[in-house]
PDB file of N, CA and C in Angstrom:
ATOM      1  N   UNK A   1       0.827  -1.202   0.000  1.00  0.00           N
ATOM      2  CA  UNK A   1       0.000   0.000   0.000  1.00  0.00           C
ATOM      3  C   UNK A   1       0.866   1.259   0.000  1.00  0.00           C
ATOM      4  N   UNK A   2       1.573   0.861   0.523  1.00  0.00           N
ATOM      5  CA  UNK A   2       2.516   2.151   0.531  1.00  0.00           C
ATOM      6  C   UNK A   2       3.642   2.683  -0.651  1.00  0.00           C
ATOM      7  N   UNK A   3       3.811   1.610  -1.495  1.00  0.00           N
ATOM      8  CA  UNK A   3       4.248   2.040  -2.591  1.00  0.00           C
ATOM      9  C   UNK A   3       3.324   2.372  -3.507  1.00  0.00           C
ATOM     10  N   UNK A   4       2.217   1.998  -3.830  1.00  0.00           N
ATOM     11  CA  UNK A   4       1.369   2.740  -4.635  1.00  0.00           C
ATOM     12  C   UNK A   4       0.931   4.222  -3.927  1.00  0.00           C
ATOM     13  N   UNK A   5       0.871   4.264  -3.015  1.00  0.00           N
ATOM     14  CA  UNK A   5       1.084   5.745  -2.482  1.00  0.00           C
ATOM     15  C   UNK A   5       1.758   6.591  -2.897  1.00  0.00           C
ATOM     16  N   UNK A   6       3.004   6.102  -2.628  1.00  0.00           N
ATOM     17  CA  UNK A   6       4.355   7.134  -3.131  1.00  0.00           C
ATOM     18  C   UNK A   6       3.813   7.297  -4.784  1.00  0.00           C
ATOM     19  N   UNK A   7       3.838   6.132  -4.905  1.00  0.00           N
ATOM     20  CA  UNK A   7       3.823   6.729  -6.880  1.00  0.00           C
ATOM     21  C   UNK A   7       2.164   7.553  -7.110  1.00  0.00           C
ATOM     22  N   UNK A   8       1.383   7.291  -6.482  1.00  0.00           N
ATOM     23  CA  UNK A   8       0.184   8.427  -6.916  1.00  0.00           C
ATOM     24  C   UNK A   8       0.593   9.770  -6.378  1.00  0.00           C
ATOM     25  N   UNK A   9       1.488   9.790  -5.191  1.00  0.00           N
ATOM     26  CA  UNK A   9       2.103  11.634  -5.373  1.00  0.00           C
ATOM     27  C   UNK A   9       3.128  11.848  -6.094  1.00  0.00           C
ATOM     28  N   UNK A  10       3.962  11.137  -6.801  1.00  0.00           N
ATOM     29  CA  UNK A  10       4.752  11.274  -7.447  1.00  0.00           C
ATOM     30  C   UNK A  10       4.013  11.819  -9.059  1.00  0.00           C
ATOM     31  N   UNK A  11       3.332  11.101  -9.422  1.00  0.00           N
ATOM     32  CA  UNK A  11       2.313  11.240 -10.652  1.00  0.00           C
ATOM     33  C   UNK A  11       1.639  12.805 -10.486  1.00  0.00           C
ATOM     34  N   UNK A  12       0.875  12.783  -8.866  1.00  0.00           N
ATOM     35  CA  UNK A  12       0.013  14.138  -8.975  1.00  0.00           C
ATOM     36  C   UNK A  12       0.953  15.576  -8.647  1.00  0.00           C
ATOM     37  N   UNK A  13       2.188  14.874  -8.065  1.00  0.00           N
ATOM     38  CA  UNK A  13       3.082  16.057  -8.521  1.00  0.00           C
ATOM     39  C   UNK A  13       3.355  16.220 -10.126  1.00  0.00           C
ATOM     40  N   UNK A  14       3.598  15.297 -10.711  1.00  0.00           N
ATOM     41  CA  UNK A  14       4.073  15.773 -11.963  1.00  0.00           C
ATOM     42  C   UNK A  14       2.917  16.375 -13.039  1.00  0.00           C
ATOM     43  N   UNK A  15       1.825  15.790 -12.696  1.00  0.00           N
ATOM     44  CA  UNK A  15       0.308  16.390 -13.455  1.00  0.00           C
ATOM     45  C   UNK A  15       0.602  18.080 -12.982  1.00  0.00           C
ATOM     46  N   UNK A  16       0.923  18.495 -11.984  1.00  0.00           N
ATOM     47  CA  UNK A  16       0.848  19.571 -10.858  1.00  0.00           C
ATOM     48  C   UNK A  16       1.736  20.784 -11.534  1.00  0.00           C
ATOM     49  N   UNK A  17       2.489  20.225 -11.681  1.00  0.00           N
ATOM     50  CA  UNK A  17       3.845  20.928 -12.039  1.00  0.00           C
ATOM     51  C   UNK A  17       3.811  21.525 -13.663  1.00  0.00           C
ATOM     52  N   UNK A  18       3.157  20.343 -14.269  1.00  0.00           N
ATOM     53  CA  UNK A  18       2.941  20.389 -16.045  1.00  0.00           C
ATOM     54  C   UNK A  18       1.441  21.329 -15.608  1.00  0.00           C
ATOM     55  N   UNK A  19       0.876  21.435 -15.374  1.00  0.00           N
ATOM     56  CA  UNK A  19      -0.500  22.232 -15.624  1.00  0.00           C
ATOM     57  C   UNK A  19      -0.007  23.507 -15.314  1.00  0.00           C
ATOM     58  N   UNK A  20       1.172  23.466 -14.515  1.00  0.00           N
ATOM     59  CA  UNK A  20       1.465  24.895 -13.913  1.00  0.00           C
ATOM     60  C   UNK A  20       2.489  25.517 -14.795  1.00  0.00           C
ATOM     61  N   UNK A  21       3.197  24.883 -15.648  1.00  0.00           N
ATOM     62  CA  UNK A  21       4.373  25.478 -16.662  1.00  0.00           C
ATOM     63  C   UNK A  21       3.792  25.828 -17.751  1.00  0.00           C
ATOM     64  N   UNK A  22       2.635  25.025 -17.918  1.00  0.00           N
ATOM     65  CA  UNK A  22       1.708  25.464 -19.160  1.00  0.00           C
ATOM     66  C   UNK A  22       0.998  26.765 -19.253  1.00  0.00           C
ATOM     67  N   UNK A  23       0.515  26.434 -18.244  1.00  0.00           N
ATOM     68  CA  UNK A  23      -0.552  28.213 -18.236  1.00  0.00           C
ATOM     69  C   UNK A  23       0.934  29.071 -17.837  1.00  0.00           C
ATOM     70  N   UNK A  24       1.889  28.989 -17.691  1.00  0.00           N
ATOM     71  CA  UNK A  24       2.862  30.015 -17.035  1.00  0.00           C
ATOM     72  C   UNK A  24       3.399  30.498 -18.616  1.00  0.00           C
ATOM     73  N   UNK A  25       3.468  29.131 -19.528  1.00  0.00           N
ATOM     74  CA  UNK A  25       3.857  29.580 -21.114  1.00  0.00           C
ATOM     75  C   UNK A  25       2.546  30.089 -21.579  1.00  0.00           C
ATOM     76  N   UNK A  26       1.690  30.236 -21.397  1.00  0.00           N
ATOM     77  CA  UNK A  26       0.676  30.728 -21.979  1.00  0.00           C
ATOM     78  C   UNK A  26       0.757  31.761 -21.446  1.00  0.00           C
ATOM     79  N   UNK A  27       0.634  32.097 -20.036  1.00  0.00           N
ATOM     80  CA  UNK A  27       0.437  33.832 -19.557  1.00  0.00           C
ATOM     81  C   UNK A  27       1.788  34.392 -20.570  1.00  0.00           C
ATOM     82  N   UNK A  28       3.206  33.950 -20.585  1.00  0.00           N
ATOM     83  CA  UNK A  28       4.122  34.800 -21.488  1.00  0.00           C
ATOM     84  C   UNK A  28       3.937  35.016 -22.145  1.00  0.00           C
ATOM     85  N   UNK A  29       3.224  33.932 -23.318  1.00  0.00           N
ATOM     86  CA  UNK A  29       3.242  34.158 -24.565  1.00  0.00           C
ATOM     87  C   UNK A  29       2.159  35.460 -24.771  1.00  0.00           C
ATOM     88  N   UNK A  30       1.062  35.267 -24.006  1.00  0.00           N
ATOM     89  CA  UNK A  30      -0.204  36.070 -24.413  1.00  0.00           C
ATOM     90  C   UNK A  30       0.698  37.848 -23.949  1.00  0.00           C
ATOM     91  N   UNK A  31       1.261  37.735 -22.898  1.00  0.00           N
ATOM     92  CA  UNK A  31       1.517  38.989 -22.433  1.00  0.00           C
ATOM     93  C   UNK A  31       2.858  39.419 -23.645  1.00  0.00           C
ATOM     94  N   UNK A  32       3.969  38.797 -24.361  1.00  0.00           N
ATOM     95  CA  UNK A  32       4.301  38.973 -25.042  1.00  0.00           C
ATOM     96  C   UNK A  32       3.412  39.702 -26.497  1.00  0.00           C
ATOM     97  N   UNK A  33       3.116  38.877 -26.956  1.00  0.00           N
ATOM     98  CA  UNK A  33       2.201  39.151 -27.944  1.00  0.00           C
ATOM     99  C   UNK A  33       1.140  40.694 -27.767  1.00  0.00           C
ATOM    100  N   UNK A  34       0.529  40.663 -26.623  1.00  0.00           N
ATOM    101  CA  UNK A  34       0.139  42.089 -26.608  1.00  0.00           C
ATOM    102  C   UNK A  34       0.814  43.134 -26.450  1.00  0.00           C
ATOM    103  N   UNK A  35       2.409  43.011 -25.792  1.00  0.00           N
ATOM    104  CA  UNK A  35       3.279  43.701 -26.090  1.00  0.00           C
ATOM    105  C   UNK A  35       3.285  44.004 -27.381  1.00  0.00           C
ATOM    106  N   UNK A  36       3.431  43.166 -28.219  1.00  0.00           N
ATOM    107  CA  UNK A  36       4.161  43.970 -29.605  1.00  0.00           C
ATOM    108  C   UNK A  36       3.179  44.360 -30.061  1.00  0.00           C
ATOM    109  N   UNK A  37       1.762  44.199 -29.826  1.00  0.00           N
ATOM    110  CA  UNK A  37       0.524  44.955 -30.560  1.00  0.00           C
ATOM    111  C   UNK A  37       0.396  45.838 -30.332  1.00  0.00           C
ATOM    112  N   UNK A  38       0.872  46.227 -28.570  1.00  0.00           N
ATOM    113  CA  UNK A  38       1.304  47.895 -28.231  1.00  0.00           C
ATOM    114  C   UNK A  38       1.746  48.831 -29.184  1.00  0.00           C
ATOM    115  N   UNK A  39       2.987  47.857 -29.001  1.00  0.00           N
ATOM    116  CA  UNK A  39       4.140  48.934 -29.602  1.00  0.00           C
ATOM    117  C   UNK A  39       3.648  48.977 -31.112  1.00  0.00           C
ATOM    118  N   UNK A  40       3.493  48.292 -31.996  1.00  0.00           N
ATOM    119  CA  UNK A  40       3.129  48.175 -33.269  1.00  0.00           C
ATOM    120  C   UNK A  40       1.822  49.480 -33.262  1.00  0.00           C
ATOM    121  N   UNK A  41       0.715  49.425 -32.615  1.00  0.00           N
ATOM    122  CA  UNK A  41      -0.220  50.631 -32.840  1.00  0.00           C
ATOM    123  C   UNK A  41       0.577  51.711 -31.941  1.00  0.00           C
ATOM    124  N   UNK A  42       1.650  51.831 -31.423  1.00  0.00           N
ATOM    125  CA  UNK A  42       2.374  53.239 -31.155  1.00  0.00           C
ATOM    126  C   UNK A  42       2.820  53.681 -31.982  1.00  0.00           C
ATOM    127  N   UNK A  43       4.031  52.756 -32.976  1.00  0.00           N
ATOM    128  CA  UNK A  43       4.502  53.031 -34.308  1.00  0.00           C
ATOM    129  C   UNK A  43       3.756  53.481 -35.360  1.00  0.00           C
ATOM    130  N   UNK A  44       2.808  53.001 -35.266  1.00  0.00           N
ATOM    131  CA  UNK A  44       1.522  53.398 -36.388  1.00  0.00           C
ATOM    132  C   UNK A  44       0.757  54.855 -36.283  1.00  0.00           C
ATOM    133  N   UNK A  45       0.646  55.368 -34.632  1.00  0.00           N
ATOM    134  CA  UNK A  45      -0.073  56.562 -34.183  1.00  0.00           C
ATOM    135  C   UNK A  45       0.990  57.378 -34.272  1.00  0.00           C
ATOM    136  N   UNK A  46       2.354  57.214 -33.797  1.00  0.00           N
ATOM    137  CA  UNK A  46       3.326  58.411 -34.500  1.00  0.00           C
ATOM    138  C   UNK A  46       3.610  58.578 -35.934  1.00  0.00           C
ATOM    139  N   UNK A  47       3.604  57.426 -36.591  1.00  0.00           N
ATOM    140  CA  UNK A  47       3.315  57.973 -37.958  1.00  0.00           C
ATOM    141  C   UNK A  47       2.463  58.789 -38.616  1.00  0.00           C
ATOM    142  N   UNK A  48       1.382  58.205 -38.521  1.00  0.00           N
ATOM    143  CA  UNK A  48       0.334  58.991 -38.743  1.00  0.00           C
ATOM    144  C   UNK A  48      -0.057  60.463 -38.295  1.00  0.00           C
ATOM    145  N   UNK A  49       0.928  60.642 -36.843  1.00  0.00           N
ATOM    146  CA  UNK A  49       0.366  61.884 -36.315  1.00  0.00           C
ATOM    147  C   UNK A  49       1.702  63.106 -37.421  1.00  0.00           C
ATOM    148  N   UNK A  50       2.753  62.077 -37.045  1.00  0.00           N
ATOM    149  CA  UNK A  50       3.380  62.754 -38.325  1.00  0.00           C
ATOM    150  C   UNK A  50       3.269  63.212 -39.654  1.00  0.00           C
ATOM    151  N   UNK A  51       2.369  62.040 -40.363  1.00  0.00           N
ATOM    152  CA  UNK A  51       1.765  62.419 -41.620  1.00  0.00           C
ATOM    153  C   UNK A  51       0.661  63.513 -41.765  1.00  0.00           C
ATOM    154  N   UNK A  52      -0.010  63.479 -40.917  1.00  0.00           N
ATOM    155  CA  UNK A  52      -1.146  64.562 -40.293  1.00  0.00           C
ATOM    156  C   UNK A  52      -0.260  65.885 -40.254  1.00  0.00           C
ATOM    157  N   UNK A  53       0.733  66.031 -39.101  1.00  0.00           N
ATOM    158  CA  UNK A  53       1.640  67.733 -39.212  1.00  0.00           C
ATOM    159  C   UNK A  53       2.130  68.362 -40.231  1.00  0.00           C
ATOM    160  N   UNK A  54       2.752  66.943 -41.177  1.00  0.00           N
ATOM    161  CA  UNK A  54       3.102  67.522 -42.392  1.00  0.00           C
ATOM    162  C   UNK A  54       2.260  67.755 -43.463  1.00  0.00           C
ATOM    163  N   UNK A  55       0.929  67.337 -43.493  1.00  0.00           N
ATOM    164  CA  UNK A  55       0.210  68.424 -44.486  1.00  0.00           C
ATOM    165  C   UNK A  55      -0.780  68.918 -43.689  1.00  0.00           C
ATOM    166  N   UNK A  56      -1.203  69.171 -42.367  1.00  0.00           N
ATOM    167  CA  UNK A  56      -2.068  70.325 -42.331  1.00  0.00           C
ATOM    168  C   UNK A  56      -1.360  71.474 -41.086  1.00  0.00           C
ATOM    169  N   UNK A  57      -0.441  71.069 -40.307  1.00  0.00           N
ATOM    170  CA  UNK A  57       0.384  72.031 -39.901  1.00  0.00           C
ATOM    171  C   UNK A  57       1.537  72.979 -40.735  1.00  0.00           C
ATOM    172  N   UNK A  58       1.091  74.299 -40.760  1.00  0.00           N
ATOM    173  CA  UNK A  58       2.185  74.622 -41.706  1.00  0.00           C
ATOM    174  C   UNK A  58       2.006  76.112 -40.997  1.00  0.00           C
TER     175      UNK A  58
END
């Protein structure tokens, strides 16, 4: 009895551990990714605000 013990916490540690590295690559990836959508519509709003000064600021 007691070795099937050990190995069902051994198992529900490792289920434990993998469910937890997963969503941990998922929170990066997602928080990555909206990073660069940031920055990408920042790049885009200074352009534009630029294109805007140069023909109606004068």
């Amino acid at each position: 009895m007691k070795k099937s013990s050990e190995a069902f916490t051994l198992v529900d540690a490792v289920i434990g551990l993998t469910i937890i590295v997963m969503f941990s690559l998922l929170f990066i990836a997602i928080n990555s990714q909206l990073g660069l959508k940031v920055q990408n519509d920042q790049d885009r709003m200074v352009s534009q605000r630029e294109s805007y000064e140069r023909t109606y600021a004068k």
